[in-house]
PDB file of N, CA and C in Angstrom:
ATOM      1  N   UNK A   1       0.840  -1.174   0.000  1.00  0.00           N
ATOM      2  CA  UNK A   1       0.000   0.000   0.000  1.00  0.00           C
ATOM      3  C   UNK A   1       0.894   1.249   0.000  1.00  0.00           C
ATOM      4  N   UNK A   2       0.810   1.983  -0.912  1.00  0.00           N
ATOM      5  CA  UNK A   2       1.622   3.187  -0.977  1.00  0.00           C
ATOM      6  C   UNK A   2       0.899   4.652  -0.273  1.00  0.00           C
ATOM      7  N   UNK A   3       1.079   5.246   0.526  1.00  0.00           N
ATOM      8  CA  UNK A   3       0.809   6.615   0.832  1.00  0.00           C
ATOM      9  C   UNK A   3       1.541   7.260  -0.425  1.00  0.00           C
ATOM     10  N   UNK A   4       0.161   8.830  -0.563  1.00  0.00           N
ATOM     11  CA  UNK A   4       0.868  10.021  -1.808  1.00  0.00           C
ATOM     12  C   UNK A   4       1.564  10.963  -0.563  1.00  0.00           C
ATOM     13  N   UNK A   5       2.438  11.483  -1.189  1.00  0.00           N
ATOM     14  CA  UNK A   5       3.127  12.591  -0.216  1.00  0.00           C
ATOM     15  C   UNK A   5       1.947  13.737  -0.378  1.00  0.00           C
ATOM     16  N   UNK A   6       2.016  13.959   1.019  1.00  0.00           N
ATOM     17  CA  UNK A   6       1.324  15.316   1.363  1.00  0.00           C
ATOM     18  C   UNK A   6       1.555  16.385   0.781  1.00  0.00           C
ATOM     19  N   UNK A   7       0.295  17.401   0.072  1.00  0.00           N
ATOM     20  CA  UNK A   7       0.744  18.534  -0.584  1.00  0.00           C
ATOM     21  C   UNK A   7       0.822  19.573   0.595  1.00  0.00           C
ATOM     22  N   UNK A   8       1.530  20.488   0.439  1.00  0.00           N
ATOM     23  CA  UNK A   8       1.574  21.301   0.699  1.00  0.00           C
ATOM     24  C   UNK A   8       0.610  22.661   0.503  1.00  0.00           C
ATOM     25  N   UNK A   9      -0.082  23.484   1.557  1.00  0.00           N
ATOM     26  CA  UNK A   9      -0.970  23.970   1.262  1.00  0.00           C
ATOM     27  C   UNK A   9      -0.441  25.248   0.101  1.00  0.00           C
ATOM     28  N   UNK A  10      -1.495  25.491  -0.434  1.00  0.00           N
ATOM     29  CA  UNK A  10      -1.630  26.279  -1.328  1.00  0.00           C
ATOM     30  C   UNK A  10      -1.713  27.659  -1.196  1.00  0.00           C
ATOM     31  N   UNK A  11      -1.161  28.825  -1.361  1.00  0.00           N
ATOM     32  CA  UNK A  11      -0.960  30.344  -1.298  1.00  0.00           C
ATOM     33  C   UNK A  11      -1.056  30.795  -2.320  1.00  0.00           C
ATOM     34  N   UNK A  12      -2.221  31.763  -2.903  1.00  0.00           N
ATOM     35  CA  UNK A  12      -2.293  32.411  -3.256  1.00  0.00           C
ATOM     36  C   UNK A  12      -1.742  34.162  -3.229  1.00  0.00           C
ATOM     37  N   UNK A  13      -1.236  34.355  -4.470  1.00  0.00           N
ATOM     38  CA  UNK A  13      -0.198  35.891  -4.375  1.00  0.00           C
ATOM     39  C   UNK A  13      -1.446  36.775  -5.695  1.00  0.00           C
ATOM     40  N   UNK A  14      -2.007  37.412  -4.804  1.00  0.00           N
ATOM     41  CA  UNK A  14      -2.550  38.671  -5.739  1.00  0.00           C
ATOM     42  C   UNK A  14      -1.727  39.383  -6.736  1.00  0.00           C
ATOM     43  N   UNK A  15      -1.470  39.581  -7.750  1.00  0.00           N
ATOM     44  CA  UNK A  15      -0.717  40.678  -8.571  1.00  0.00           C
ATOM     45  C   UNK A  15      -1.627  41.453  -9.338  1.00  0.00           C
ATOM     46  N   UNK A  16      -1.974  43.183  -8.739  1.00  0.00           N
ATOM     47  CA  UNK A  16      -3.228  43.519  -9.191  1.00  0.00           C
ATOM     48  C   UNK A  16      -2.227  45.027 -10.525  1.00  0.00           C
ATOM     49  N   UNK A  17      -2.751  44.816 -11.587  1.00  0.00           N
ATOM     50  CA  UNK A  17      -2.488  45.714 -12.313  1.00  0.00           C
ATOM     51  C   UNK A  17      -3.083  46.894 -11.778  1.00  0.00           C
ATOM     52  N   UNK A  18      -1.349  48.087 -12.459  1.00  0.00           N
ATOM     53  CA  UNK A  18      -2.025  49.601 -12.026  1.00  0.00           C
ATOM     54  C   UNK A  18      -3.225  50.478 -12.172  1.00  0.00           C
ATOM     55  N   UNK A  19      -4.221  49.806 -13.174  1.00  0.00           N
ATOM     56  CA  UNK A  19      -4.881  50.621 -13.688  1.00  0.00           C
ATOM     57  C   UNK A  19      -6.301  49.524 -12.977  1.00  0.00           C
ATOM     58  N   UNK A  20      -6.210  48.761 -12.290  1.00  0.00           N
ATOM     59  CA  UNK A  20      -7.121  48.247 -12.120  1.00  0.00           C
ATOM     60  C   UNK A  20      -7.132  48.090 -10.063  1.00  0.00           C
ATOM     61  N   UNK A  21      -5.659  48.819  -9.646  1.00  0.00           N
ATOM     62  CA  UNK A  21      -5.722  48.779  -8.135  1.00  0.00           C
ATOM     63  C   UNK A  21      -6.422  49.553  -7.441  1.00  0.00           C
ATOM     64  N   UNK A  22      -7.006  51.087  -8.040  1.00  0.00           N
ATOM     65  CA  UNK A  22      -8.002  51.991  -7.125  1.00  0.00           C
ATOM     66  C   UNK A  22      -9.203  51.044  -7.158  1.00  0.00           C
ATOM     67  N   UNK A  23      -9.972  50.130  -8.031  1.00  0.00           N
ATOM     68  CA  UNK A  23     -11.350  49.510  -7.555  1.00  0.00           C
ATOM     69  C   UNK A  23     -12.015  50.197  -8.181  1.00  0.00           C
ATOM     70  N   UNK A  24     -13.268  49.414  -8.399  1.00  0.00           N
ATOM     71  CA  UNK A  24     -14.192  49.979  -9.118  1.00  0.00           C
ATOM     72  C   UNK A  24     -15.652  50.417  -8.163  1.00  0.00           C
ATOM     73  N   UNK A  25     -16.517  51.432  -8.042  1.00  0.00           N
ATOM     74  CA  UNK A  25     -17.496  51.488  -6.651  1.00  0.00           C
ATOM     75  C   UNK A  25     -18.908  50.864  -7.312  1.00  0.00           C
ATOM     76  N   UNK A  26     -19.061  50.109  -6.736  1.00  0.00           N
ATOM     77  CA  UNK A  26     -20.586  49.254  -7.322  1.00  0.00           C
ATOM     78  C   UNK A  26     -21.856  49.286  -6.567  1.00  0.00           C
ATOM     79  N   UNK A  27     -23.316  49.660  -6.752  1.00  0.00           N
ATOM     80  CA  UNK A  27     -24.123  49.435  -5.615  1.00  0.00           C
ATOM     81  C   UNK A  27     -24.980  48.818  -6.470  1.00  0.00           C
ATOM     82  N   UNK A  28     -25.031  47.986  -7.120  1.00  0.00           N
ATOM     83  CA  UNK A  28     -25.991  47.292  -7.247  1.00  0.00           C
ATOM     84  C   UNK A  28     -25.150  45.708  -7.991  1.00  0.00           C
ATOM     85  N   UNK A  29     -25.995  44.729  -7.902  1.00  0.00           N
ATOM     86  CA  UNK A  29     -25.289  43.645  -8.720  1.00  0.00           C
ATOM     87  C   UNK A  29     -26.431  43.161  -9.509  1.00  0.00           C
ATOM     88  N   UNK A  30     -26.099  42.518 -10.551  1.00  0.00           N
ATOM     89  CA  UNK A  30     -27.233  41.956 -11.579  1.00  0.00           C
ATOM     90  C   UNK A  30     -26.466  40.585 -11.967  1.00  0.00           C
ATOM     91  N   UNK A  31     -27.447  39.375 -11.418  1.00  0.00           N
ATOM     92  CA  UNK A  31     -26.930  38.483 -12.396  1.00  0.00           C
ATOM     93  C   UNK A  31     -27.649  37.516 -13.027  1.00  0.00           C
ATOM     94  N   UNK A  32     -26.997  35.991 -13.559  1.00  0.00           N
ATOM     95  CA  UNK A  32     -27.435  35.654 -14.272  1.00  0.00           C
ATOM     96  C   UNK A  32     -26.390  34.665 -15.497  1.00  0.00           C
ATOM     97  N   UNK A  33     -26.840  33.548 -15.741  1.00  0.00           N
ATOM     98  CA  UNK A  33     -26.245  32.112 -15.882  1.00  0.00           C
ATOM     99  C   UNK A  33     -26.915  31.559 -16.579  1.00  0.00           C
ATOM    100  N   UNK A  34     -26.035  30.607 -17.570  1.00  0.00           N
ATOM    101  CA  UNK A  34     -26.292  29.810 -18.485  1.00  0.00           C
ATOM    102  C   UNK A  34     -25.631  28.342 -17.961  1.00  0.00           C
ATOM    103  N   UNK A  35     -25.745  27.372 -18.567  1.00  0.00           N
ATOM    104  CA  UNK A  35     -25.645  25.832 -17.722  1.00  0.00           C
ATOM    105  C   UNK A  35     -23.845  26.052 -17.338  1.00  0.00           C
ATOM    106  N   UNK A  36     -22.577  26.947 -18.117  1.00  0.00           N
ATOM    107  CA  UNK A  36     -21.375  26.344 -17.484  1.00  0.00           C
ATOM    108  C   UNK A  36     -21.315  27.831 -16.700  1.00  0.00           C
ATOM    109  N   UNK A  37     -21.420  29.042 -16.723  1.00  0.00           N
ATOM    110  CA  UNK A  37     -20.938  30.123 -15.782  1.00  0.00           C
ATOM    111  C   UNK A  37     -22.096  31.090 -15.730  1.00  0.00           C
ATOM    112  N   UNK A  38     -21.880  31.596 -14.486  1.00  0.00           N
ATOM    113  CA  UNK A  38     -22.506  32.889 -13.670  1.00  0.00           C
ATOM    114  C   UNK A  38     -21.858  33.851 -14.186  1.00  0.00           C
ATOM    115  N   UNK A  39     -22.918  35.153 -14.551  1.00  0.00           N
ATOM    116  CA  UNK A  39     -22.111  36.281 -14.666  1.00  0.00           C
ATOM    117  C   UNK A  39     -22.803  37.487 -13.870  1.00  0.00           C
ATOM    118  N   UNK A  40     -21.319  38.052 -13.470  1.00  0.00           N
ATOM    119  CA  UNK A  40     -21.718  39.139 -12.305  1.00  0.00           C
ATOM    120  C   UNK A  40     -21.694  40.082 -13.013  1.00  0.00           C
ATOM    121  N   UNK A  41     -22.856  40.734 -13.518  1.00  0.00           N
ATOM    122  CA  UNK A  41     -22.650  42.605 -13.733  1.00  0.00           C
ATOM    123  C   UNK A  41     -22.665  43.429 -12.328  1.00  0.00           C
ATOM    124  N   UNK A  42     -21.638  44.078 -12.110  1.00  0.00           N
ATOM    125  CA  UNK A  42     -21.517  45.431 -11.107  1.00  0.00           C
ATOM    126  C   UNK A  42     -21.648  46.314 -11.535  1.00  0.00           C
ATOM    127  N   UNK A  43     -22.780  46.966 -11.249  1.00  0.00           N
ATOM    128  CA  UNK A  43     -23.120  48.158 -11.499  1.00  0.00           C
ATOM    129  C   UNK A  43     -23.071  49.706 -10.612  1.00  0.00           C
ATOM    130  N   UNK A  44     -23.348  50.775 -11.264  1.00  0.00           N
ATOM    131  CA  UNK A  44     -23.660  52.098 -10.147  1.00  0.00           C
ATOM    132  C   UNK A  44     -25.260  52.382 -10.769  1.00  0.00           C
ATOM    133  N   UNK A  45     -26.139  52.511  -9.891  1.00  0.00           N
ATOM    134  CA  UNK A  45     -27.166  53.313 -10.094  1.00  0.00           C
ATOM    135  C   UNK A  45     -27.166  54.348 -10.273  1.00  0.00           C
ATOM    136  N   UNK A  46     -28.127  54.760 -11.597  1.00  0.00           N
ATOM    137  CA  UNK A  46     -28.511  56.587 -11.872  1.00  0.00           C
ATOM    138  C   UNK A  46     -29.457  56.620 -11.437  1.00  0.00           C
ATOM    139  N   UNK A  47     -29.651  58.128 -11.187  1.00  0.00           N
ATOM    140  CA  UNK A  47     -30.960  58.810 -11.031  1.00  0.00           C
ATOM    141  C   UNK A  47     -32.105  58.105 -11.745  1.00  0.00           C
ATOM    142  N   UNK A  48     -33.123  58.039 -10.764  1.00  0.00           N
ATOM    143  CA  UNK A  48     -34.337  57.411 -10.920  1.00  0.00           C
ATOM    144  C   UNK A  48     -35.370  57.931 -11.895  1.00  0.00           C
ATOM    145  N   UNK A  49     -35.649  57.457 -12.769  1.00  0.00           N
ATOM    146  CA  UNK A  49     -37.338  58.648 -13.834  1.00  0.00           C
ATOM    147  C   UNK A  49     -38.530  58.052 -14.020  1.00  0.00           C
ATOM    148  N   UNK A  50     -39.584  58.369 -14.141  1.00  0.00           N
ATOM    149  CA  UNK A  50     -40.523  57.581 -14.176  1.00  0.00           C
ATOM    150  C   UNK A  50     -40.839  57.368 -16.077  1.00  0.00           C
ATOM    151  N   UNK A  51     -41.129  56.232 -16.269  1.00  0.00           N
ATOM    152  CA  UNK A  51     -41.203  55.194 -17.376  1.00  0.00           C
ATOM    153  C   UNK A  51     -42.287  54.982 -17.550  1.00  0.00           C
ATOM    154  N   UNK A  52     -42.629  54.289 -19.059  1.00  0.00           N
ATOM    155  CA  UNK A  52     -43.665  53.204 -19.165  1.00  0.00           C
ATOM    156  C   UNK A  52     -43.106  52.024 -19.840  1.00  0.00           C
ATOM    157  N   UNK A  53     -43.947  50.966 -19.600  1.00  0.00           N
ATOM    158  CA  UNK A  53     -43.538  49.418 -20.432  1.00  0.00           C
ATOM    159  C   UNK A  53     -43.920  49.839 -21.524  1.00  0.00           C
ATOM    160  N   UNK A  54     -43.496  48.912 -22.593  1.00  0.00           N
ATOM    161  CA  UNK A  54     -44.687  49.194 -23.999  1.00  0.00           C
ATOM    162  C   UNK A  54     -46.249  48.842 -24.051  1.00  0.00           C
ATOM    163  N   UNK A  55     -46.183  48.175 -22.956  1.00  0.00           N
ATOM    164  CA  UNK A  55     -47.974  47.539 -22.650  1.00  0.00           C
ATOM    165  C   UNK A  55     -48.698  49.074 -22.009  1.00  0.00           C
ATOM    166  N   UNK A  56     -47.985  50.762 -21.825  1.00  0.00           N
ATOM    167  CA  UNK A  56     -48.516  51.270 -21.152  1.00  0.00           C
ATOM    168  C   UNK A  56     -48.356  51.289 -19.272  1.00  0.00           C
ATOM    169  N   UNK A  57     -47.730  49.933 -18.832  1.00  0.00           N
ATOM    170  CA  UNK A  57     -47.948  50.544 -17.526  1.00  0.00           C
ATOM    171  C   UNK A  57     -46.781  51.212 -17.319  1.00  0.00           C
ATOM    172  N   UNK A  58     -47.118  51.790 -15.906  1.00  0.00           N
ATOM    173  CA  UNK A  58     -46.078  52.699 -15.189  1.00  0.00           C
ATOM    174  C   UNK A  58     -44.888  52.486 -14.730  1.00  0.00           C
ATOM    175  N   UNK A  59     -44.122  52.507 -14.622  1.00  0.00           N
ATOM    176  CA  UNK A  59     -42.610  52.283 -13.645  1.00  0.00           C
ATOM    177  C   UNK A  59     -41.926  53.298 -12.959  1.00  0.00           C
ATOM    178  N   UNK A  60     -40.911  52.825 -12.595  1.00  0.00           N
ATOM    179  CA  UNK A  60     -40.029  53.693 -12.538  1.00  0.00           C
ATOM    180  C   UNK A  60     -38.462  53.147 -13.119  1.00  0.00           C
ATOM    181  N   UNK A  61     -38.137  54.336 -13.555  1.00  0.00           N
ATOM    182  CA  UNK A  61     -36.752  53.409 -14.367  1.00  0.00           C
ATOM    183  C   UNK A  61     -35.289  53.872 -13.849  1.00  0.00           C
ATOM    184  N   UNK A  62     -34.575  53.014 -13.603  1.00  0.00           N
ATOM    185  CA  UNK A  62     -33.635  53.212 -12.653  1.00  0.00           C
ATOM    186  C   UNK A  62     -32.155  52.598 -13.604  1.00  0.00           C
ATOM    187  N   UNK A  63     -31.294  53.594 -14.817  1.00  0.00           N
ATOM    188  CA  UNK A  63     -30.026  53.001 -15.394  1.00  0.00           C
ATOM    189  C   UNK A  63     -29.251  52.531 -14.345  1.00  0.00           C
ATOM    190  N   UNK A  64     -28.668  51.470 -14.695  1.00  0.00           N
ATOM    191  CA  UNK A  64     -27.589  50.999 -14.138  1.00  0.00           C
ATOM    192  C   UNK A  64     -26.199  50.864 -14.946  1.00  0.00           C
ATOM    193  N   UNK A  65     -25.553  51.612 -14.526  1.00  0.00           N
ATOM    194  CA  UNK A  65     -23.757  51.814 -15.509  1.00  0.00           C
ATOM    195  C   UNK A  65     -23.112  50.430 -15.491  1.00  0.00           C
ATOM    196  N   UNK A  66     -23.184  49.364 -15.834  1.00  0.00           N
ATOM    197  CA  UNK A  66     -21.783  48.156 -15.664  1.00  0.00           C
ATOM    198  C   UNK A  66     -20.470  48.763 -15.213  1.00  0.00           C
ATOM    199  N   UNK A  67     -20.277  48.732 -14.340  1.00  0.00           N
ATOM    200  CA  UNK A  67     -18.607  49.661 -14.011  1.00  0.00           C
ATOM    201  C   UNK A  67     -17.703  47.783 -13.895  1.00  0.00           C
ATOM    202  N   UNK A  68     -17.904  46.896 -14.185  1.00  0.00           N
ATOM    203  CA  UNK A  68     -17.378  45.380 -13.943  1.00  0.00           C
ATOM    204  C   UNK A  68     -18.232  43.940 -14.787  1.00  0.00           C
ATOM    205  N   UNK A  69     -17.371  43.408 -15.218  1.00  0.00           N
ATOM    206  CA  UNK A  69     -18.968  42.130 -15.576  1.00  0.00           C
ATOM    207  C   UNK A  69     -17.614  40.876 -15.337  1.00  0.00           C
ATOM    208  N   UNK A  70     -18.455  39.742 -14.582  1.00  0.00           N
ATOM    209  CA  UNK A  70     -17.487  38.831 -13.941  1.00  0.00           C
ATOM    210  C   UNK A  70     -18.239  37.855 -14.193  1.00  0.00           C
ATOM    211  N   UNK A  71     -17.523  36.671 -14.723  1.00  0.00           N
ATOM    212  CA  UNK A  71     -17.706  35.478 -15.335  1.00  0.00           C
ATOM    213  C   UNK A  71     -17.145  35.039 -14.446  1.00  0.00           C
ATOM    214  N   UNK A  72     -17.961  33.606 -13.895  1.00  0.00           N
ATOM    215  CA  UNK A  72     -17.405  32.463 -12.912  1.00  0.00           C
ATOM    216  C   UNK A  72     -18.231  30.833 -12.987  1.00  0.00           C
ATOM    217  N   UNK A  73     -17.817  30.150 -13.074  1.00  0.00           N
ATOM    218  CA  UNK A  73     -18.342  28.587 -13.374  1.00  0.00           C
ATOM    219  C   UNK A  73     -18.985  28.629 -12.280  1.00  0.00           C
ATOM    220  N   UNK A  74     -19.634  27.322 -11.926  1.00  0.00           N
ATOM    221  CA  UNK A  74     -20.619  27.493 -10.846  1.00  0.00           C
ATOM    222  C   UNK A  74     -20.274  26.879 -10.064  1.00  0.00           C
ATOM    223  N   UNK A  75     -18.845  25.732 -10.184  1.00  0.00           N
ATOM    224  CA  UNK A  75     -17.875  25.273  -9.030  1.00  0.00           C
ATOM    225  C   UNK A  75     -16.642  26.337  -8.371  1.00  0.00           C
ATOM    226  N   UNK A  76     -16.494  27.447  -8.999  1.00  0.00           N
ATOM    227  CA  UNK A  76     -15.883  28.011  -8.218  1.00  0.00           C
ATOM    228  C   UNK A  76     -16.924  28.985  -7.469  1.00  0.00           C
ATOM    229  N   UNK A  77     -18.220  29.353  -8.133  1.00  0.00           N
ATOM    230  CA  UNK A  77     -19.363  30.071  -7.034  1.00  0.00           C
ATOM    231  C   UNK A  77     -19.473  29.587  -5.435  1.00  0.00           C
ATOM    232  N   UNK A  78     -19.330  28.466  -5.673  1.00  0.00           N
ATOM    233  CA  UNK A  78     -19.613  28.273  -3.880  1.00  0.00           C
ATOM    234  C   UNK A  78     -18.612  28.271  -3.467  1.00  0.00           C
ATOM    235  N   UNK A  79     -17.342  28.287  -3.647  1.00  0.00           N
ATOM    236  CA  UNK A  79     -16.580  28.840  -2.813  1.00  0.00           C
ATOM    237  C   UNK A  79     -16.294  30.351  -2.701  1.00  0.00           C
ATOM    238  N   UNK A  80     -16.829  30.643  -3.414  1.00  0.00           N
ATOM    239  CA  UNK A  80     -17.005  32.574  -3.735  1.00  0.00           C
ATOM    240  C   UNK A  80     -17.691  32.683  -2.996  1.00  0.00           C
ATOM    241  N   UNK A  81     -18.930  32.215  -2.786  1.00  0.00           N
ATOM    242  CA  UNK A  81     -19.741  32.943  -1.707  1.00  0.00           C
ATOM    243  C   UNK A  81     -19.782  32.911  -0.258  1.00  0.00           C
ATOM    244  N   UNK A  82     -18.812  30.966   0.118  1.00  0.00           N
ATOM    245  CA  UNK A  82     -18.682  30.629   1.345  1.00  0.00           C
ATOM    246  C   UNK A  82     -17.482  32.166   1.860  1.00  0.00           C
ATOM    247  N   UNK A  83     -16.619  32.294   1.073  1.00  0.00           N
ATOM    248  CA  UNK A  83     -15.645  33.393   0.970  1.00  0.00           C
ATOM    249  C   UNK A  83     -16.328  34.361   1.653  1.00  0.00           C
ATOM    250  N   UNK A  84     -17.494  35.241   1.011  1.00  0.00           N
ATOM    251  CA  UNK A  84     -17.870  36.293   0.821  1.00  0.00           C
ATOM    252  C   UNK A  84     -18.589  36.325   2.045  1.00  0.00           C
ATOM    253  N   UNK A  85     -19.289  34.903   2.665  1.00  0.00           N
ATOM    254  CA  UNK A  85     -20.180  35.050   3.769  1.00  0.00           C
ATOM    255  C   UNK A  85     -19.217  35.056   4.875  1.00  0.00           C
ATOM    256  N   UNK A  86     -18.309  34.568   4.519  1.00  0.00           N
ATOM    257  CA  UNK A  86     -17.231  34.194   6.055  1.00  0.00           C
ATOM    258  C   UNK A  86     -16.500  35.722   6.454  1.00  0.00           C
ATOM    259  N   UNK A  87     -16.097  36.345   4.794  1.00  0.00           N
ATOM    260  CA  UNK A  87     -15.818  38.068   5.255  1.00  0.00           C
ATOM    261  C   UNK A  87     -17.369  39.099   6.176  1.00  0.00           C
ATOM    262  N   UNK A  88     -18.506  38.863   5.588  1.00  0.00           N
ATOM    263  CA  UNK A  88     -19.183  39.140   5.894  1.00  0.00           C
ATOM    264  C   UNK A  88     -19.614  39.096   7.308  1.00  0.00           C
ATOM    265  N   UNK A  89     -19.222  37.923   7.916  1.00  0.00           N
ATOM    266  CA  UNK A  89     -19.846  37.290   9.542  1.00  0.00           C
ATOM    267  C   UNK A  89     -18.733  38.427   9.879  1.00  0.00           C
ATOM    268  N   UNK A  90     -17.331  38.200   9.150  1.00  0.00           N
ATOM    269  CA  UNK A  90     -16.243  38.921  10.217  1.00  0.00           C
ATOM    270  C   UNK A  90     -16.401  40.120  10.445  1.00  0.00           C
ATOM    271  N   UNK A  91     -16.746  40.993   8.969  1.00  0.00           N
ATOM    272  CA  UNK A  91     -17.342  42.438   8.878  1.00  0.00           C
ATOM    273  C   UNK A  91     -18.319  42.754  10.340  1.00  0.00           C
ATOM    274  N   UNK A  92     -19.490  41.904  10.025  1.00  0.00           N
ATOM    275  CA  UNK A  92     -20.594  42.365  11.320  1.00  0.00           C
ATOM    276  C   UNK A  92     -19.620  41.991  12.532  1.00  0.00           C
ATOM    277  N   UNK A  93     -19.265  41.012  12.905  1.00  0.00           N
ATOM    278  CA  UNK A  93     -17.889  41.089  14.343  1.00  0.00           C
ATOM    279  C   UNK A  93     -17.515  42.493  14.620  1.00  0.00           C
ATOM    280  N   UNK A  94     -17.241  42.954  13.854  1.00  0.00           N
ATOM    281  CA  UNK A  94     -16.437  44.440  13.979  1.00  0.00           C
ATOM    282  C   UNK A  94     -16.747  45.219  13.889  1.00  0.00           C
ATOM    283  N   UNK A  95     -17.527  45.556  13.008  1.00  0.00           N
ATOM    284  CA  UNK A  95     -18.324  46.810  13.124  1.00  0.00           C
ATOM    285  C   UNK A  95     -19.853  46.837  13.053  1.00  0.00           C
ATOM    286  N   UNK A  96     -20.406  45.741  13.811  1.00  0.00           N
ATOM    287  CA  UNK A  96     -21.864  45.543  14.471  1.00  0.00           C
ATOM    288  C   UNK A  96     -22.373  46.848  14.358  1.00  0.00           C
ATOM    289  N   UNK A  97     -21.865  47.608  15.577  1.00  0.00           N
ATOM    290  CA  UNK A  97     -22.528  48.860  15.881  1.00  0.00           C
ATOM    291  C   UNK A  97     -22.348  49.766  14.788  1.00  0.00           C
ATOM    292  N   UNK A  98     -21.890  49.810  14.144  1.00  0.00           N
ATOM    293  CA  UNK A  98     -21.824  50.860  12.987  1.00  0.00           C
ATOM    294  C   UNK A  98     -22.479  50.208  12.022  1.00  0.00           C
ATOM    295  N   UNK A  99     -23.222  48.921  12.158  1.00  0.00           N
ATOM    296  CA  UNK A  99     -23.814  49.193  10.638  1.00  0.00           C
ATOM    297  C   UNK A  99     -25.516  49.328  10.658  1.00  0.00           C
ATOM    298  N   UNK A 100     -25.004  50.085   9.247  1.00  0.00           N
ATOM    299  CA  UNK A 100     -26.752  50.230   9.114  1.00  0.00           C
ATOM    300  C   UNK A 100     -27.818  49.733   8.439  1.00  0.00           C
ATOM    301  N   UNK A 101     -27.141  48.495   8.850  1.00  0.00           N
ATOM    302  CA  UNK A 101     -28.087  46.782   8.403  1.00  0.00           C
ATOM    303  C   UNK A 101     -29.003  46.772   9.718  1.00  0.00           C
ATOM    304  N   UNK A 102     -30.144  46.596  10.307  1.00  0.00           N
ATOM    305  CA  UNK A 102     -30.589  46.330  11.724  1.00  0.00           C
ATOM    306  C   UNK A 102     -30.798  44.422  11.254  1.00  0.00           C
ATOM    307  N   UNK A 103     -30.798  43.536  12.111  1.00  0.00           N
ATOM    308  CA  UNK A 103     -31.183  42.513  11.671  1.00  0.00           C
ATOM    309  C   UNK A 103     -32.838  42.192  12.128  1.00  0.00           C
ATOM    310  N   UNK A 104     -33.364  41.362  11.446  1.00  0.00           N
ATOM    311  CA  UNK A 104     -34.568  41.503  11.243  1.00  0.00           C
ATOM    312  C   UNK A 104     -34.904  40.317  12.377  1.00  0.00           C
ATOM    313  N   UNK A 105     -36.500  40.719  13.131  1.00  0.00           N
ATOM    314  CA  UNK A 105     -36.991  40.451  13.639  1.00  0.00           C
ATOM    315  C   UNK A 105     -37.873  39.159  13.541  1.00  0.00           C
ATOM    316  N   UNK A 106     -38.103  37.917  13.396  1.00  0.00           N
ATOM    317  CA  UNK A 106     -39.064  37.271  13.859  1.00  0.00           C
ATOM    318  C   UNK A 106     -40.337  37.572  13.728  1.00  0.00           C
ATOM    319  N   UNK A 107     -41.829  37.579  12.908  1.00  0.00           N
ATOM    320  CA  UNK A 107     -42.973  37.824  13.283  1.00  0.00           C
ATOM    321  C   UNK A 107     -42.998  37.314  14.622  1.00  0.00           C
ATOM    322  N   UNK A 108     -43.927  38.167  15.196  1.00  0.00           N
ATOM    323  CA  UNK A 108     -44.839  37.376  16.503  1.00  0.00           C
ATOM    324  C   UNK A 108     -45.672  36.764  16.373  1.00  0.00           C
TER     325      UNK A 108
END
């Protein structure tokens, strides 16, 4: 019976190009998937106007700029999001009191 030698864990090294290290500011996300990848549009919201459909009804219409659009398979998604929730728990750890999320209540 042969044992494999143990790998060694894995490290990841960011190398972020200059023109892409200030970040991009996003408040909204849009997405949306076909059977091999998810794609993330990041967007900024514009100013809000009121609209109609072509059927006549009312809206309100709200542009959204793409400032990002991110392609990801749907096996690396769950570890993206376990990621994203585990920053997230740590975020509320720390700055609980400062945020201006309230968490939601339970009906009675």
């Amino acid at each position: 019976m042969t044992t494999e030698p143990e790998q060694p864990p894995l490290h990841f090294e960011f190398n972020i190009p200059e023109a892409l290290s200030s970040g991009s500011y996003s408040n909204f996300l849009g997405v949306w998937h076909t059977a091999h990848e998810f794609t993330l549009d990041f967007a900024v919201t514009q100013p809000a106007n009121p609209a109609q459909t072509p059927d006549g009804q009312s809206v309100t219409r709200v542009p959204c700029q793409v400032v990002a659009r991110v392609k990801v398979p749907p096996t690396v998604l769950f570890d993206f999001l376990r990621t994203l929730n585990e920053n997230l728990d740590q975020w509320e750890r720390t700055f609980q009191s400062q945020s201006p999320i309230q968490p939601q209540q339970p009906p009675e």
